[in-house]
C-alpha atoms as a PDB file:
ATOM      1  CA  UNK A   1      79.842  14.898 107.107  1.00  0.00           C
ATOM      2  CA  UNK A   2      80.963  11.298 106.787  1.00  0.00           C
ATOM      3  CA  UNK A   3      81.692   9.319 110.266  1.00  0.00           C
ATOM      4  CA  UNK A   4      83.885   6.437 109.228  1.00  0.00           C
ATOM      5  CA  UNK A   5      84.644   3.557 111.878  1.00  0.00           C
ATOM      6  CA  UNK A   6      87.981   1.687 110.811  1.00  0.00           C
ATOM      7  CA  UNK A   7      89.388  -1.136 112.008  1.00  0.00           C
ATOM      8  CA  UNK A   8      88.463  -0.812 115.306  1.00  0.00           C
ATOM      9  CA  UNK A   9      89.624  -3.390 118.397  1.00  0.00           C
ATOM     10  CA  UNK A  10      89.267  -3.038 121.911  1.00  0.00           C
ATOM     11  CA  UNK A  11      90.018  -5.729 124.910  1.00  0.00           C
ATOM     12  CA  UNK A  12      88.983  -5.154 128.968  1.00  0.00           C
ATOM     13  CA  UNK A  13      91.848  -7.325 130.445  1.00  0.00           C
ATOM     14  CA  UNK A  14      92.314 -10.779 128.055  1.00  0.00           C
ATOM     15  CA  UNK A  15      88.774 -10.115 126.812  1.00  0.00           C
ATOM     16  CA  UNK A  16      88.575  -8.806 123.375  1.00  0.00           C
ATOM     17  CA  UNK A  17      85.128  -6.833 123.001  1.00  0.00           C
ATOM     18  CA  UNK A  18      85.374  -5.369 119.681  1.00  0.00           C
ATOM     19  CA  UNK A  19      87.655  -7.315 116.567  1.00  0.00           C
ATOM     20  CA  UNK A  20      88.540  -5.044 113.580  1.00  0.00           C
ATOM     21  CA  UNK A  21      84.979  -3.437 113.586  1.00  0.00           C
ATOM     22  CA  UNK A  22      84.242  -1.080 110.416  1.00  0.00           C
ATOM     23  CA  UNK A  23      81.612   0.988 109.223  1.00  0.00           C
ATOM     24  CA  UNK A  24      80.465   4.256 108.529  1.00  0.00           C
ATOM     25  CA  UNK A  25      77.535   6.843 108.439  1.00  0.00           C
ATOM     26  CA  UNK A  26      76.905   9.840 106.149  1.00  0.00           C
ATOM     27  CA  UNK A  27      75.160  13.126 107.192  1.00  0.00           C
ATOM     28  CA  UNK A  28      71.222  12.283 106.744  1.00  0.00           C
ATOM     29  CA  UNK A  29      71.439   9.243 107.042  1.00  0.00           C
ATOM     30  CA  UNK A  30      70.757   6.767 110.104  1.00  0.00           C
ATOM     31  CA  UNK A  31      72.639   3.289 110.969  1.00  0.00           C
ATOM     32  CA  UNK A  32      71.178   0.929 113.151  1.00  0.00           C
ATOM     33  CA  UNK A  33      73.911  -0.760 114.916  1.00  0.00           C
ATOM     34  CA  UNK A  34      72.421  -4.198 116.123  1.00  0.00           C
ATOM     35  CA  UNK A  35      73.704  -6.941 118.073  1.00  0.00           C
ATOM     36  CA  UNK A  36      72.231  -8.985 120.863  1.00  0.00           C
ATOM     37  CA  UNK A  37      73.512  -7.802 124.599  1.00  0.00           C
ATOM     38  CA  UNK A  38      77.251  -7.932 124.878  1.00  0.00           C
ATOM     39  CA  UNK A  39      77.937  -7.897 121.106  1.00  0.00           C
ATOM     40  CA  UNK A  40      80.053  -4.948 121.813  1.00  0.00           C
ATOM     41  CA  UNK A  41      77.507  -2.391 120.740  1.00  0.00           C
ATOM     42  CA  UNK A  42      77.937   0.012 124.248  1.00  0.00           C
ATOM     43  CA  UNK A  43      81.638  -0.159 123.952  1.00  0.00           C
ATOM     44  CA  UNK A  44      81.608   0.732 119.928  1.00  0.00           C
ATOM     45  CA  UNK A  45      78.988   4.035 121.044  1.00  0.00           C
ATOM     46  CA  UNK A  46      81.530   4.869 123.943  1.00  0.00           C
ATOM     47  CA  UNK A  47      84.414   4.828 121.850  1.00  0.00           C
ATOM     48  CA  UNK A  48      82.696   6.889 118.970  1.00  0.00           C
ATOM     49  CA  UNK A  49      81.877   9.349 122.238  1.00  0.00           C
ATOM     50  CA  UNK A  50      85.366   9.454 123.138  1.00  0.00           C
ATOM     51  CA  UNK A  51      84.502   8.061 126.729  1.00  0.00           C
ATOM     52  CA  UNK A  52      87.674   5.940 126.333  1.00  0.00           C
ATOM     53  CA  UNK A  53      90.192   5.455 123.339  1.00  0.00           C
ATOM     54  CA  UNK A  54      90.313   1.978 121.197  1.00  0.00           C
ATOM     55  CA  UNK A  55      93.268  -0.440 121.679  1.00  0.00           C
ATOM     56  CA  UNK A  56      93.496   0.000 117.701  1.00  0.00           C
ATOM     57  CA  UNK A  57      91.994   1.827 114.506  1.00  0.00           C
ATOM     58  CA  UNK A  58      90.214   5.196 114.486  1.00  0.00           C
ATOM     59  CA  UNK A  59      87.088   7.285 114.523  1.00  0.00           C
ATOM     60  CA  UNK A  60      87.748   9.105 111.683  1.00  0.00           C
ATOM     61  CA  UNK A  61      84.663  12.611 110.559  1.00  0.00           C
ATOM     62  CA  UNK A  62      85.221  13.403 107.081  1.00  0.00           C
ATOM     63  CA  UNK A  63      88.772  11.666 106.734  1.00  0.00           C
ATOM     64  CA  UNK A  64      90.754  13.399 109.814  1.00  0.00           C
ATOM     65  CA  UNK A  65      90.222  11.835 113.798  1.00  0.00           C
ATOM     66  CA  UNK A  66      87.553  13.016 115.438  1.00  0.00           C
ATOM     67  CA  UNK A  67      87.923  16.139 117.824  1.00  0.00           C
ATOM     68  CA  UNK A  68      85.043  16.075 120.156  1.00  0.00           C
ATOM     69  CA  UNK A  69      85.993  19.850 121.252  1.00  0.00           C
ATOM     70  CA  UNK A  70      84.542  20.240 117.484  1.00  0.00           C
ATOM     71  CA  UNK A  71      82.019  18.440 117.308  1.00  0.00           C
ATOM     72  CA  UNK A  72      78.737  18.201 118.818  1.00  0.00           C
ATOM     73  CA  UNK A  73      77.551  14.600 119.890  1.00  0.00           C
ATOM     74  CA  UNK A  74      73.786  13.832 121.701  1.00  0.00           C
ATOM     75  CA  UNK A  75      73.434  10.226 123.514  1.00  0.00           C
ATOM     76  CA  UNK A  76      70.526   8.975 124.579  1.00  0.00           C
ATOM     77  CA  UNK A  77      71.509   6.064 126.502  1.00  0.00           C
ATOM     78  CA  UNK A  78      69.645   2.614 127.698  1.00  0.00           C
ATOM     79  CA  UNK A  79      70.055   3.261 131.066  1.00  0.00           C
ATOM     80  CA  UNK A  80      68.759   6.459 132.274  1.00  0.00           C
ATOM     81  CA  UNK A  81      71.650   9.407 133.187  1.00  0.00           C
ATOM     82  CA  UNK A  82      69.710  11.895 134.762  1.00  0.00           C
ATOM     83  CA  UNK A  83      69.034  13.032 138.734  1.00  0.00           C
ATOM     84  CA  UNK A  84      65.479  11.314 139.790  1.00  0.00           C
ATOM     85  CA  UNK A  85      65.128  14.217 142.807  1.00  0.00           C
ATOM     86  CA  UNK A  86      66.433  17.348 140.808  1.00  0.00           C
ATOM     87  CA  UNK A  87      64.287  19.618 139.240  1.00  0.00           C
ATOM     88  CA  UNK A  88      64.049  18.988 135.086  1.00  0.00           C
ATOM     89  CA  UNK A  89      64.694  22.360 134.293  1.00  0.00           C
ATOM     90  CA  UNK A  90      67.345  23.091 136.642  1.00  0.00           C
ATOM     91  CA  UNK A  91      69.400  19.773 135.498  1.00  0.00           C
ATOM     92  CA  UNK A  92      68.505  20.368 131.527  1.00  0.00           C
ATOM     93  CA  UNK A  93      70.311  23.866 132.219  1.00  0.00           C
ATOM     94  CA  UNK A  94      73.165  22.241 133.572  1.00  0.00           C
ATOM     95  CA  UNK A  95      73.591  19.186 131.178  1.00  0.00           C
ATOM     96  CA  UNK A  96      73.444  22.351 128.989  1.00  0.00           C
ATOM     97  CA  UNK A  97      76.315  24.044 130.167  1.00  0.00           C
ATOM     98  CA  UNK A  98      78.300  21.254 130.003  1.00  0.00           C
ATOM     99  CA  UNK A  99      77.876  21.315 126.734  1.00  0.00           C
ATOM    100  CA  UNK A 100      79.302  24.455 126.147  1.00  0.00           C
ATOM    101  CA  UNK A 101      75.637  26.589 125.847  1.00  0.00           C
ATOM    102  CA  UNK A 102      74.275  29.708 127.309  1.00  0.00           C
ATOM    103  CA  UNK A 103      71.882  29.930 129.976  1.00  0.00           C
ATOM    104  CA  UNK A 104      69.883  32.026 127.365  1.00  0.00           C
ATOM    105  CA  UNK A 105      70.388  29.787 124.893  1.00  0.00           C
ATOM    106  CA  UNK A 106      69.939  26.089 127.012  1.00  0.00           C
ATOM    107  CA  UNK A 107      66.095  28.167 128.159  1.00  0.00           C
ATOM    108  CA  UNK A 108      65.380  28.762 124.822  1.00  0.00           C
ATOM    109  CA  UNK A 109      66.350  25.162 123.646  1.00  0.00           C
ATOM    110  CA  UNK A 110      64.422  23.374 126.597  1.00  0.00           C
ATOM    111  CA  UNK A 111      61.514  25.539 126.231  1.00  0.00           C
ATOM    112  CA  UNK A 112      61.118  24.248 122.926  1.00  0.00           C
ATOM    113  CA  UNK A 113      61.989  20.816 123.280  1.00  0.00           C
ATOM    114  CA  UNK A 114      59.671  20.220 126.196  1.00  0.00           C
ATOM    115  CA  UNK A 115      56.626  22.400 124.638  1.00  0.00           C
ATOM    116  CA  UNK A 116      57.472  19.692 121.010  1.00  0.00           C
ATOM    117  CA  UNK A 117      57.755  16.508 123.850  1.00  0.00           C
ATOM    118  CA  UNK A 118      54.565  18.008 125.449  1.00  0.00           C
ATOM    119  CA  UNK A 119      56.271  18.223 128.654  1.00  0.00           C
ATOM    120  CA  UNK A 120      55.853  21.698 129.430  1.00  0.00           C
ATOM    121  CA  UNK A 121      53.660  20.919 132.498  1.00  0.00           C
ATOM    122  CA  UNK A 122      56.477  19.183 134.169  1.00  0.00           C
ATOM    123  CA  UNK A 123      59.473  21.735 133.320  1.00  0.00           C
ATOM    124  CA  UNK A 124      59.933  22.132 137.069  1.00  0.00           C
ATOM    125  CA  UNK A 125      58.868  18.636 138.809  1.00  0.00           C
ATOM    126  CA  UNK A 126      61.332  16.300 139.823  1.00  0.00           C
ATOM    127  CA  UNK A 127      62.403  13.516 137.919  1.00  0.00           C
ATOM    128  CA  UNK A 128      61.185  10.709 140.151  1.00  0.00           C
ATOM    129  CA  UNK A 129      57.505  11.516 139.968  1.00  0.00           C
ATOM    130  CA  UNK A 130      57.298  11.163 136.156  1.00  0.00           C
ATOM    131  CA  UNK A 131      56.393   7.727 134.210  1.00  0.00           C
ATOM    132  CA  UNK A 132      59.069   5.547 132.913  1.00  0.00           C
ATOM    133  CA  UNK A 133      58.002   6.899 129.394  1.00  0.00           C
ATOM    134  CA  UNK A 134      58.082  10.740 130.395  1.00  0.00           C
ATOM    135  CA  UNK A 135      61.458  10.149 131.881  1.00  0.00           C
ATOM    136  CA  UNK A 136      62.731   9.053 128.392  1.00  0.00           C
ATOM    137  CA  UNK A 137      61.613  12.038 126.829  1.00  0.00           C
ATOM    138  CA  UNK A 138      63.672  14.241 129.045  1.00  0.00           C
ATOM    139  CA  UNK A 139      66.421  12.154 128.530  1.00  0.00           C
ATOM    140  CA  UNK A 140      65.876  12.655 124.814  1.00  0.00           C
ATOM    141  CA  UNK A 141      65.565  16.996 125.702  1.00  0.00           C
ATOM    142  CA  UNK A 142      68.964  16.091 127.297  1.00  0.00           C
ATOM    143  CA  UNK A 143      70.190  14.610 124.246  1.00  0.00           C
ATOM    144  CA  UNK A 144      69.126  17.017 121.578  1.00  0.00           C
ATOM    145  CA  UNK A 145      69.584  20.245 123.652  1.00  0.00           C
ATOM    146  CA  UNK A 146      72.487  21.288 121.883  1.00  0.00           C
ATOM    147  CA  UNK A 147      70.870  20.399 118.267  1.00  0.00           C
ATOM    148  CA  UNK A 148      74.020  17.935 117.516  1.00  0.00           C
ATOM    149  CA  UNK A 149      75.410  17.021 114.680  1.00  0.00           C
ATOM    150  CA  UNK A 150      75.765  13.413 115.483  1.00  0.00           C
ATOM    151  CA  UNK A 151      72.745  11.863 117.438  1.00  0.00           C
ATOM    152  CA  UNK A 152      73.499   8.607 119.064  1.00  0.00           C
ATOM    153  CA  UNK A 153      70.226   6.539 120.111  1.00  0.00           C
ATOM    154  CA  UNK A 154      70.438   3.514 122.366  1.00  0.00           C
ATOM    155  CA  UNK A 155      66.869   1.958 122.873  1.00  0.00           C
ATOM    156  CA  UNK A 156      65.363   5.401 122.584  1.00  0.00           C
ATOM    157  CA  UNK A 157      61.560   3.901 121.974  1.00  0.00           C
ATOM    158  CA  UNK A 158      62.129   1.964 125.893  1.00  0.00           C
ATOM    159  CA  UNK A 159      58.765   2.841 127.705  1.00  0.00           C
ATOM    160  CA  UNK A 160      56.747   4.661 124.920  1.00  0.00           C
ATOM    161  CA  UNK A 161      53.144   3.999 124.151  1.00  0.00           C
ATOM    162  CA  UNK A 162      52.134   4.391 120.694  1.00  0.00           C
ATOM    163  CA  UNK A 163      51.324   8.163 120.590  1.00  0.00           C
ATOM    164  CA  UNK A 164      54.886   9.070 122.044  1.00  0.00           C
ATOM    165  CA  UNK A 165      56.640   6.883 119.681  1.00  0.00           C
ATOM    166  CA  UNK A 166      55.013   8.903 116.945  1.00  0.00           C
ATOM    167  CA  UNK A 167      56.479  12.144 118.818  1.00  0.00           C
ATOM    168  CA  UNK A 168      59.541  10.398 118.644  1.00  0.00           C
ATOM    169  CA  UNK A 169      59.805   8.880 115.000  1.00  0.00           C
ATOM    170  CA  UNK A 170      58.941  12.640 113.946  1.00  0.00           C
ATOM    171  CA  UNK A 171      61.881  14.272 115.881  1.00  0.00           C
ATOM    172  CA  UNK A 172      64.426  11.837 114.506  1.00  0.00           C
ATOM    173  CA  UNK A 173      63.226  12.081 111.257  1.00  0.00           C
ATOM    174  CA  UNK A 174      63.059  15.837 111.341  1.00  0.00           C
ATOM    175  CA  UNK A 175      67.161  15.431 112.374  1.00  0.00           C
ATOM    176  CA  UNK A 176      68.032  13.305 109.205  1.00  0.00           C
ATOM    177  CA  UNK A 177      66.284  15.359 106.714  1.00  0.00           C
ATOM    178  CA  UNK A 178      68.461  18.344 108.343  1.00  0.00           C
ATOM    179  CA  UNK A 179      71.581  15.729 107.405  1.00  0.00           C
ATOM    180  CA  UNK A 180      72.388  14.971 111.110  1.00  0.00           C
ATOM    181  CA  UNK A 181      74.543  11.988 111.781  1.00  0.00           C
ATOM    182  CA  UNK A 182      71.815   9.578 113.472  1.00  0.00           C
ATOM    183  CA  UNK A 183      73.253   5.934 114.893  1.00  0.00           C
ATOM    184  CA  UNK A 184      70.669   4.181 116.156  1.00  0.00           C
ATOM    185  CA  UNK A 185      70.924   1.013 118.340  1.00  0.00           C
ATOM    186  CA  UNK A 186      67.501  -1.040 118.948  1.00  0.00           C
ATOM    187  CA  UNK A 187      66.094  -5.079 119.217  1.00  0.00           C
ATOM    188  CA  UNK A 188      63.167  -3.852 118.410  1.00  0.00           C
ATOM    189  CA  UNK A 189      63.684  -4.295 114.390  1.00  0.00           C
ATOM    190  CA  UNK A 190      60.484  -3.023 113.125  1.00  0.00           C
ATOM    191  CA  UNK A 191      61.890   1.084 114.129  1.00  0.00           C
ATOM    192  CA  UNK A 192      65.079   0.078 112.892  1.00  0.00           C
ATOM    193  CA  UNK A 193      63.840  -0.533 109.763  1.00  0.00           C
ATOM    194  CA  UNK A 194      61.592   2.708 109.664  1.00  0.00           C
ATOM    195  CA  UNK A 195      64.422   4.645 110.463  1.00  0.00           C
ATOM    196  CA  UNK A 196      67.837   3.559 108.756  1.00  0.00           C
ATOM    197  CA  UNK A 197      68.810   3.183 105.416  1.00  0.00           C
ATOM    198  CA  UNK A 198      72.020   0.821 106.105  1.00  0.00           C
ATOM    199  CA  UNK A 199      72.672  -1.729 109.286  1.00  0.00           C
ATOM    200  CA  UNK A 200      76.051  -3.272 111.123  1.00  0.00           C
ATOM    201  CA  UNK A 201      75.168  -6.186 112.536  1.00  0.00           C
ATOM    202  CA  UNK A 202      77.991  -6.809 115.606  1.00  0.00           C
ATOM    203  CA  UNK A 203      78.302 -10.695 116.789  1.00  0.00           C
ATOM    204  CA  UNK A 204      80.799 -11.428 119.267  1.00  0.00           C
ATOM    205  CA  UNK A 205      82.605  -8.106 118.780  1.00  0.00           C
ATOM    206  CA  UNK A 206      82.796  -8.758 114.689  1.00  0.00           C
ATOM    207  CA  UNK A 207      80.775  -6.921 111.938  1.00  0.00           C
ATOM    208  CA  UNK A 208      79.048  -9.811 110.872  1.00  0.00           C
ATOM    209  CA  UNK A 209      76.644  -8.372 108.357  1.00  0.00           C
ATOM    210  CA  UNK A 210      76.465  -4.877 106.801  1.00  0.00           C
ATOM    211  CA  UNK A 211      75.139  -2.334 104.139  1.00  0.00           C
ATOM    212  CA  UNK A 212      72.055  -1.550 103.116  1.00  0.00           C
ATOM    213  CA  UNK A 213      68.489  -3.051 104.202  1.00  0.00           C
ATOM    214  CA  UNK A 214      67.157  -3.595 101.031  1.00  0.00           C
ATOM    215  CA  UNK A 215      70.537  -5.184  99.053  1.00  0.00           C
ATOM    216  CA  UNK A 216      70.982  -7.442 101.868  1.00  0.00           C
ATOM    217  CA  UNK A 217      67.204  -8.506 101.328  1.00  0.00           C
ATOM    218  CA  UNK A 218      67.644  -9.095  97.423  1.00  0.00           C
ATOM    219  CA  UNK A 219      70.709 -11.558  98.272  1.00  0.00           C
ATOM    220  CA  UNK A 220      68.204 -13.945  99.296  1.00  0.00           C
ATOM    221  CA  UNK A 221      66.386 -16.076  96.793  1.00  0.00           C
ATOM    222  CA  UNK A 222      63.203 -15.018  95.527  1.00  0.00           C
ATOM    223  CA  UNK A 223      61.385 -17.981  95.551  1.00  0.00           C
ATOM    224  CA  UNK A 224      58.461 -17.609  97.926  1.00  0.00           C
ATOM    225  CA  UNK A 225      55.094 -15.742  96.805  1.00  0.00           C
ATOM    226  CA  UNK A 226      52.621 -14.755  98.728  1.00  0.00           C
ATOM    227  CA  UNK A 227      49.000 -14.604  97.395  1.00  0.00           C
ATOM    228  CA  UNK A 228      46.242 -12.677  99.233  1.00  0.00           C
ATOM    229  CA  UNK A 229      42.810 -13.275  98.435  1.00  0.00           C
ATOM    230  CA  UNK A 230      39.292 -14.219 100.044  1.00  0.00           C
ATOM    231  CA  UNK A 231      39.402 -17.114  97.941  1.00  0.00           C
ATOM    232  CA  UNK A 232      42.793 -18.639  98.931  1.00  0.00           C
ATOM    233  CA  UNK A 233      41.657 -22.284  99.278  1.00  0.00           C
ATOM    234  CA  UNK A 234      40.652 -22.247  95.606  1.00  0.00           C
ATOM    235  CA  UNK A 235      43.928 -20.702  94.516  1.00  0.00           C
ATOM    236  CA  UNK A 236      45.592 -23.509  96.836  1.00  0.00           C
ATOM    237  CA  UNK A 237      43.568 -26.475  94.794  1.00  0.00           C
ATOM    238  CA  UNK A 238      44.452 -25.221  91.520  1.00  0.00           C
ATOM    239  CA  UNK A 239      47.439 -24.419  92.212  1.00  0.00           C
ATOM    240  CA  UNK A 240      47.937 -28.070  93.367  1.00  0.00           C
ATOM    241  CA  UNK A 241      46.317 -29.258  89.854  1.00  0.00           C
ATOM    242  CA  UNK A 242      47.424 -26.687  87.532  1.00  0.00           C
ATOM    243  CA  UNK A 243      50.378 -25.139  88.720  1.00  0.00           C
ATOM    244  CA  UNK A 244      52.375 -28.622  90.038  1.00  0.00           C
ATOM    245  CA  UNK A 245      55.100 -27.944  87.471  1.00  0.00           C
ATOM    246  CA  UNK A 246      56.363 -24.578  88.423  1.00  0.00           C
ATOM    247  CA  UNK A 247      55.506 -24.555  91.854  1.00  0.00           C
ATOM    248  CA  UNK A 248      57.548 -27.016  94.454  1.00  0.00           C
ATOM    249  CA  UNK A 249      55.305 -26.720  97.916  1.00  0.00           C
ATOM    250  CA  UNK A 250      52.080 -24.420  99.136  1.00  0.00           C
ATOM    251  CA  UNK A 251      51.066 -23.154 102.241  1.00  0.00           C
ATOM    252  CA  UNK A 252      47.383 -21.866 103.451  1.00  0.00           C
ATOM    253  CA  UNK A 253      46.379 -19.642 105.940  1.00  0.00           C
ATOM    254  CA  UNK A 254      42.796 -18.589 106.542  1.00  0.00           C
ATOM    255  CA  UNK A 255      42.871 -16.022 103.426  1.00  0.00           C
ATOM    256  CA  UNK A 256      46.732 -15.944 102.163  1.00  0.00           C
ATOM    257  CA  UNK A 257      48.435 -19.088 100.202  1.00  0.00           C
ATOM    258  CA  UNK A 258      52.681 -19.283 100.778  1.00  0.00           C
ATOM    259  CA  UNK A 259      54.010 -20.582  97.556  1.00  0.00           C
ATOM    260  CA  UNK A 260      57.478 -22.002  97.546  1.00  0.00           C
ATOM    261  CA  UNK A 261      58.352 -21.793  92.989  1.00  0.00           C
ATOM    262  CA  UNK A 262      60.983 -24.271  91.817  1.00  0.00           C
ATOM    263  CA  UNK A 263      62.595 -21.352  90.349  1.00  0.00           C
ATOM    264  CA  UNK A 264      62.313 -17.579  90.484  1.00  0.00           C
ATOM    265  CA  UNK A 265      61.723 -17.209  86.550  1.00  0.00           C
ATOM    266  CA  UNK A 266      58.311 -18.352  87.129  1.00  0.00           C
ATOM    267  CA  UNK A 267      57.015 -15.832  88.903  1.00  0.00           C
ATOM    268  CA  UNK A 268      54.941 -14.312  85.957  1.00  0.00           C
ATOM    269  CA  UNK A 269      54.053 -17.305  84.969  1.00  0.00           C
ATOM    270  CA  UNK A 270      52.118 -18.328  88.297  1.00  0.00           C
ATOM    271  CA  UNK A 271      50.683 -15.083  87.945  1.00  0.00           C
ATOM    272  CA  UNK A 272      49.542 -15.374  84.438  1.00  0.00           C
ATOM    273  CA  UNK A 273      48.016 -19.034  85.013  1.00  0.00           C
ATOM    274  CA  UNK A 274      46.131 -17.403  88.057  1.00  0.00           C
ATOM    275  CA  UNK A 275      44.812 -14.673  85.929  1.00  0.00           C
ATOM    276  CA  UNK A 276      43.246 -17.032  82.971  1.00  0.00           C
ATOM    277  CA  UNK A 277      41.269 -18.675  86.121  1.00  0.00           C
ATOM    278  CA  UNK A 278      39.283 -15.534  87.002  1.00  0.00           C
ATOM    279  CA  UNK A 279      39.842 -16.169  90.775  1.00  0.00           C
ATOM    280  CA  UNK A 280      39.685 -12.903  92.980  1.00  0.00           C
ATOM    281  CA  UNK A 281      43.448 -12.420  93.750  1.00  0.00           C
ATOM    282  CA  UNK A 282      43.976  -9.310  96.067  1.00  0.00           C
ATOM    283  CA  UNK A 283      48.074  -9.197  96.433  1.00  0.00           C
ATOM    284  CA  UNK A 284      50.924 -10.936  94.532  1.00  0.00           C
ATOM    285  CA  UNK A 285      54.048 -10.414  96.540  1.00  0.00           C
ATOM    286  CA  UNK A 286      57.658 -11.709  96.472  1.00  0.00           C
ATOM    287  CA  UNK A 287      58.651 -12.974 100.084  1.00  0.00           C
ATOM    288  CA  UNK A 288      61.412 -11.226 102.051  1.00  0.00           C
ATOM    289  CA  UNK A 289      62.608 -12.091 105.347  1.00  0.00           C
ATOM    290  CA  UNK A 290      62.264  -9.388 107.915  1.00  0.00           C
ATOM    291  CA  UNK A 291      65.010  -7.789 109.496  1.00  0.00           C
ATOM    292  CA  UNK A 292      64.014 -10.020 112.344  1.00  0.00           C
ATOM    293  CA  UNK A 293      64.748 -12.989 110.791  1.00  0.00           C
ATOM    294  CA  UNK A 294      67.932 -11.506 109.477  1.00  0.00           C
ATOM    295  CA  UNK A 295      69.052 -10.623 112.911  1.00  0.00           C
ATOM    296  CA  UNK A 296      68.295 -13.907 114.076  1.00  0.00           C
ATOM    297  CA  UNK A 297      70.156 -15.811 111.698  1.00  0.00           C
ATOM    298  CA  UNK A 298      73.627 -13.677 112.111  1.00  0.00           C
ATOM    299  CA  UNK A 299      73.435 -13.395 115.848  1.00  0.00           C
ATOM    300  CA  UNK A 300      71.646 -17.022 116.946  1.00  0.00           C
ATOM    301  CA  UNK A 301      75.051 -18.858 117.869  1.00  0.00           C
ATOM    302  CA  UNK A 302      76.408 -16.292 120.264  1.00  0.00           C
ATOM    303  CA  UNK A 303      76.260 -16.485 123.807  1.00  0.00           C
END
């Protein structure tokens, strides 16, 4: 399947939210669609969910509109959706039917879900006496009950400790090897990255960056080095005394030395030069700003 967003605008009254947004998502794949809040990213997902139409463009799944009679979409949202005094199972069942299932079918689906979640032991407690990271995980049995084809996660690692993230990381990943559709939306950068293969970074209701991780990290220059070693103050001072003409500015931490080149065809060089002295050089690495930074710099002038 390929989801393609084109062209997409959408105004609330004489605000415009989203401005010719484009982008689109192949089956086993993932897209992490960032923005800080009120970049537009809720109203993009609830257009893609057909909660309400765009002023202009279209949601297109492999080159015709989108029918969501056809198609089978899972949300986890931000906020939770589901009834804090209803029993789990009883609500799961009817989220379920909603969705078009069986009552056979939805037990069978929850069952498993909750018993991969480790939830079992709460199947029929109310919502309300569960932690705010339990609580996610039904709303991500809510999201996945009908095993759909396009999986649309807003925040999903909100309230997790480590070990249920790892729960979590291993469900989604299971879902894009099986080539769902996943769209992920996150600030925290470090999943994103895990996770998704290609970004869309929304400012102000405009794409303002997009494509894949790693191209967008080779457009930057490749000037900085970073040298690991036990011995880092002695591979500061000689780079200070014998590396002064290929190397513009240093900076030392307590066992890592930052080294700004003057230009990025003297990368082997450095490293040869180090290598004549003998020192006890651990890592040689070409500096690349995180998707943090990147986010940072596209998004730091809106409001």
């Amino acid at each position: 399947m390929l989801l393609e967003i084109k062209n997409i605008t959408k105004s609330f009254g004489e605000k415009e939210v989203l401005k010719d947004v484009s982008f689109s998502i192949r089956s086993g794949q993932a897209l992490g669609l960032l923005g800080r809040n009120g970049a537009g990213k809720t109203t993009m997902i609830r257009i893609i969910m057909g909660v309400f139409g765009a002023d202009g463009g279209s949601v297109l799944l492999d080159g015709k509109p989108i029918r969501h009679d056809h198609v089978k979409i899972g949300y986890l949202p931000e906020e939770r959706g589901l009834y804090p005094k209803k029993p789990i199972n009883s609500q799961l069942a009817y989220f379920a039917a909603l969705k078009g299932m069986t009552l056979a079918d939805a037990k069978k689906s929850i069952g498993l879900l909750l018993e991969r979640l480790e939830m079992t032991e709460y199947a029929s407690k109310k919502l309300e006496v569960l932690s705010k990271g339990n609580q996610q995980k039904i709303q991500l049995v809510a999201a996945l009950i009908n095993d759909p084809d396009i999986l649309i996660l807003d925040e999903p690692f909100s309230g997790l400790d480590p070990v249920n993230a790892m729960i979590l990381k291993d469900i989604v990943t299971e879902r894009i090897n099986r080539g769902k559709i996943v769209l992920f939306s996150s600030h925290q950068m470090n999943y994103t990255e895990e996770f998704c293969r290609d970004i869309a970074i929304l400012n102000s209701g405009r794409i303002v960056l997009g494509g894949a991780i790693r191209d967008i990290k080779r457009r930057y220059d490749r000037l900085k080095i970073i040298l690991s070693s036990t011995e880092a103050e002695k591979i500061e001072q000689y780079i200070k005394t014998g590396g002064a003409d290929i190397v513009h500015m240093t900076e030392l931490t307590e066992e890592t030395v930052a080294v700004t080149l003057v230009s990025a065809d003297k990368k082997m060089e450095l490293l040869k030069r180090l290598s004549e002295q003998n020192l006890n050089l651990d890592e040689f690495v070409v500096y690349e700003p995180s998707l943090n930074d990147i986010f940072v710099e596209y998004t730091e002038d809106s409001i």
